[in-house]
Protein backbone atom coordinates (compact mmCIF):
# COMPACT_ATOMS: atom_id res chain seq x y z
CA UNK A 1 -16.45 6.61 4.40
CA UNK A 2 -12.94 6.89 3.07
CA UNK A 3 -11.72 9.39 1.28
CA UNK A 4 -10.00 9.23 -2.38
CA UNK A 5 -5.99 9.61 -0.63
CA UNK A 6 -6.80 6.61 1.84
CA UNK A 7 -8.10 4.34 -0.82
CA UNK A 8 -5.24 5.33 -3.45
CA UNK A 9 -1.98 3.84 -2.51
CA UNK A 10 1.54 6.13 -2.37
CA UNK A 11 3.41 6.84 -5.15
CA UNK A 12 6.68 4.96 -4.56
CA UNK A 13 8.20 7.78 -7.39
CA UNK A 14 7.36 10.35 -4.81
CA UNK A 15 9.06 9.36 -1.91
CA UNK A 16 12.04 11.39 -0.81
CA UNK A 17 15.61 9.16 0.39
CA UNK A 18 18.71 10.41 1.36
CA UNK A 19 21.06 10.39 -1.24
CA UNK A 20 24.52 11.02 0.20
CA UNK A 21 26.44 13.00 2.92
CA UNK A 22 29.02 14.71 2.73
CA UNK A 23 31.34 15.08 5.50
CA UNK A 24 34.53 18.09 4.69
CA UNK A 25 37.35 18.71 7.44
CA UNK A 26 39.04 22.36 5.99
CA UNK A 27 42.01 22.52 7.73
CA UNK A 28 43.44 25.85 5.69
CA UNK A 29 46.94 24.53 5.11
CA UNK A 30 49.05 21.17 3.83
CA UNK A 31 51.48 19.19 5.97
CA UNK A 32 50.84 17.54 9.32
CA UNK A 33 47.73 18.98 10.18
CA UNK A 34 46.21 17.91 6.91
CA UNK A 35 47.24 14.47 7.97
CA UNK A 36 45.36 14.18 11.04
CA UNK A 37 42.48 15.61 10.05
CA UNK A 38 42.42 12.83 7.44
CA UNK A 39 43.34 9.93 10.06
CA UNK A 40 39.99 12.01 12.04
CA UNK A 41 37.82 11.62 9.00
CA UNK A 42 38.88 8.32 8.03
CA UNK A 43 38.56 6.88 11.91
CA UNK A 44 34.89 8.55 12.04
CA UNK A 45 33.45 7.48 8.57
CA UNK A 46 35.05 4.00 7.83
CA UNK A 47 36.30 5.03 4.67
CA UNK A 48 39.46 6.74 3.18
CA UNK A 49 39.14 10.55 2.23
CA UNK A 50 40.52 12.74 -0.27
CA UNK A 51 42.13 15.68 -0.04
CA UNK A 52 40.52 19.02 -1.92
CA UNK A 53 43.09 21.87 -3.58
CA UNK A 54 42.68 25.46 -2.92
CA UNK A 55 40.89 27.60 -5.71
CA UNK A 56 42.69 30.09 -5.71
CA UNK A 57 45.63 32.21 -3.83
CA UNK A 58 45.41 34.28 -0.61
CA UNK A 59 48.12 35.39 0.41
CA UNK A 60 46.86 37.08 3.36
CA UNK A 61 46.27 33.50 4.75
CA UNK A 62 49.29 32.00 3.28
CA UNK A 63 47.33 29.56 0.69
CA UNK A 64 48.59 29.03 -2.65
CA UNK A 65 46.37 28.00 -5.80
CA UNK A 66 46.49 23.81 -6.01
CA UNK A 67 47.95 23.51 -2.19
CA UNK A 68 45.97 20.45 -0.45
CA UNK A 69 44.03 22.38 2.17
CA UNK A 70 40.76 20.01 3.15
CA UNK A 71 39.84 16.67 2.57
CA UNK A 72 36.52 15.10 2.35
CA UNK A 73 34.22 12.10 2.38
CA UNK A 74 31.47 10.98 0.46
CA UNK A 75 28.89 8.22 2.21
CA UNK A 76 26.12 6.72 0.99
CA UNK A 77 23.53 4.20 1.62
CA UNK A 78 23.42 2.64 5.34
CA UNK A 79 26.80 4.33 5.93
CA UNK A 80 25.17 7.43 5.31
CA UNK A 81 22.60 7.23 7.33
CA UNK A 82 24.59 5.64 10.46
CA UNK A 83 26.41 8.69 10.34
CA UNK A 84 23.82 11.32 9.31
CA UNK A 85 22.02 9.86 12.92
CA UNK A 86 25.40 9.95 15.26
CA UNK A 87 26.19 13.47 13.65
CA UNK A 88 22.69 14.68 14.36
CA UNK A 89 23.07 13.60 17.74
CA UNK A 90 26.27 15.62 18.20
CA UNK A 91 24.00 19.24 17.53
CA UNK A 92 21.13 17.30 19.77
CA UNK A 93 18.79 16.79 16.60
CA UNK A 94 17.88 20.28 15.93
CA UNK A 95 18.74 22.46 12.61
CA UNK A 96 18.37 25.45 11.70
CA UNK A 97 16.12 26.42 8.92
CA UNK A 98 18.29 28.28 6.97
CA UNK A 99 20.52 25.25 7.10
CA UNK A 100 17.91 24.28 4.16
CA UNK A 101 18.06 25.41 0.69
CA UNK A 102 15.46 25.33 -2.01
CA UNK A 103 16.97 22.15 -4.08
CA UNK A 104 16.48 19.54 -0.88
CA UNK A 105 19.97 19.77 0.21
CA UNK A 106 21.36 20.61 3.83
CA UNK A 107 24.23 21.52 5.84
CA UNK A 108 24.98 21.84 9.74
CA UNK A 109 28.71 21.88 11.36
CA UNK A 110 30.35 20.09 14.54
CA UNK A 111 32.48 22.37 16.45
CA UNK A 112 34.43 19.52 17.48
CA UNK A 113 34.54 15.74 16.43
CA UNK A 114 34.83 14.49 19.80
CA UNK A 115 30.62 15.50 20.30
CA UNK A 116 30.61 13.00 18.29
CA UNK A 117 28.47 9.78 20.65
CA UNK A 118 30.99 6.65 20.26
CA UNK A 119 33.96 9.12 19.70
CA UNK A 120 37.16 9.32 21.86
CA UNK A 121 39.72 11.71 21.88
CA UNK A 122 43.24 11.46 20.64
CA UNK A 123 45.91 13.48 22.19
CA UNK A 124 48.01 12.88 18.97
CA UNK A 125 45.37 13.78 16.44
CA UNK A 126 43.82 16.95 18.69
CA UNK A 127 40.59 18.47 17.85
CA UNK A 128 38.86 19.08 14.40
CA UNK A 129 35.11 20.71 13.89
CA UNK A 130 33.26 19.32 10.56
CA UNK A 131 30.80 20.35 8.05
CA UNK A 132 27.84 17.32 7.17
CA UNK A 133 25.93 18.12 4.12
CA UNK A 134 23.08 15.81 3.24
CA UNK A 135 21.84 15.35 -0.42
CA UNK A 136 17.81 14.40 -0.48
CA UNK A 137 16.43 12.88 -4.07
CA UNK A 138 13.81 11.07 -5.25
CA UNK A 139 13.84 7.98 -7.35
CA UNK A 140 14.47 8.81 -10.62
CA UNK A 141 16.96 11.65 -10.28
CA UNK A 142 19.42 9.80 -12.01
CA UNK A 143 18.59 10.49 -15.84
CA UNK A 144 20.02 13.70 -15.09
CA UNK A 145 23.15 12.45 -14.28
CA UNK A 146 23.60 9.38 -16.57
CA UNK A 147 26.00 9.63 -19.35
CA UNK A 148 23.85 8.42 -22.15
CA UNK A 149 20.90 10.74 -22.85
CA UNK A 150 20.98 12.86 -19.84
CA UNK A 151 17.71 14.78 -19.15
CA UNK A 152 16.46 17.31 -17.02
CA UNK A 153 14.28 16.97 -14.03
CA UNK A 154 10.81 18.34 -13.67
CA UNK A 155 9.94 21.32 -11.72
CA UNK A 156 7.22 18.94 -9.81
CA UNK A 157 9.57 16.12 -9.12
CA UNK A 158 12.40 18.37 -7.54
CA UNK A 159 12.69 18.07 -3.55
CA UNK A 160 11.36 21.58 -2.19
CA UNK A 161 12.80 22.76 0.74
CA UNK A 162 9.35 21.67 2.79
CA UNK A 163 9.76 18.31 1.65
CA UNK A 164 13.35 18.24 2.92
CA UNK A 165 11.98 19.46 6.16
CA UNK A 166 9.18 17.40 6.19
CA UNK A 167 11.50 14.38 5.56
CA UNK A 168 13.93 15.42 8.07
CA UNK A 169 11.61 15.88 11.08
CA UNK A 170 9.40 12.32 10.17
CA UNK A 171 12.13 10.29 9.44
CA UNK A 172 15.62 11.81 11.63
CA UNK A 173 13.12 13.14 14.44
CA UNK A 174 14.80 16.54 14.10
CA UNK A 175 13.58 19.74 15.66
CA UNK A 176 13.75 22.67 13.01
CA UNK A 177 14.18 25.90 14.83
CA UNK A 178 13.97 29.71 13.19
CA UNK A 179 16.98 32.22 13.12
């Protein structure tokens, strides 16, 4: 006999994707070093990054408010998830679960872009660690961002941070460890 799920077919508004990732190289001051780690970035996603300003001055680290100190890439679609795979493979597919947070977003870092599979080091460029941070939705999330009648999202139709899990270890075959 089969039950009322099996008979019932999915909800294609339910499903969770991957929305974007973010990849960041902070490199904590302007000038040559900023340059590389944008050549880095650029040679790893296939795409050219901008640079992000500091926030505000610290002077104990010699940063000045509006000084290019980072830069940053945005990919989506196939991209995204070429790159979400090769960076997962650089941490051997396992996350932390505090690397989750309660709005279906997640982060991990690579201490060095060369653990990278497919990557080869530069002598000229040197060595530069990364932060990924995925963005999970579900269809639909875009009302709230459309300029024309935005509207909010549902509490029910948010990604929790089990689904993000859940979609992370079916779909990326990543191990979730505690701690």
């Amino acid at each position: 006999m089969q039950t009322v799920t099996e008979t019932l077919p999915k909800n294609p508004m339910r499903e969770v994707k991957l929305a974007k990732v973010v990849v960041h190289i902070g490199v904590g001051k302007s000038g040559e070093m900023l340059e590389k780690a944008r050549k880095v970035l650029q040679e790893l996603t296939g795409q050219k990054p901008c640079t992000r300003q500091a926030k505000m001055t610290v002077k104990e680290f010699g940063i000045r408010e509006g000084e290019p100190i980072a830069c940053m890439s945005t990919l989506r679609g196939e991209k995204a998830v070429t790159f979400l795979k090769r960076g997962l493979d650089a941490v051997s597919n396992t996350l932390k679960r505090s690397s989750f947070d309660e709005h279906g977003n997640f982060a991990f870092g690579i201490k060095e872009h060369i653990e990278i599979p497919g990557t080869k080091y530069v002598p000229e460029l040197g060595i530069f660690g990364m932060d990924v941070i995925g963005t999970l939705e579900r269809p639909g999330f875009r009302i709230k961002r459309r300029r024309i009648r935005p509207a909010p999202i549902g509490k029910s139709h948010r990604v929790s941070k089990d689904d993000a899990i859940n979609f992370m270890t079916e779909k990326f075959a990543v191990q979730i460890r505690e701690a």
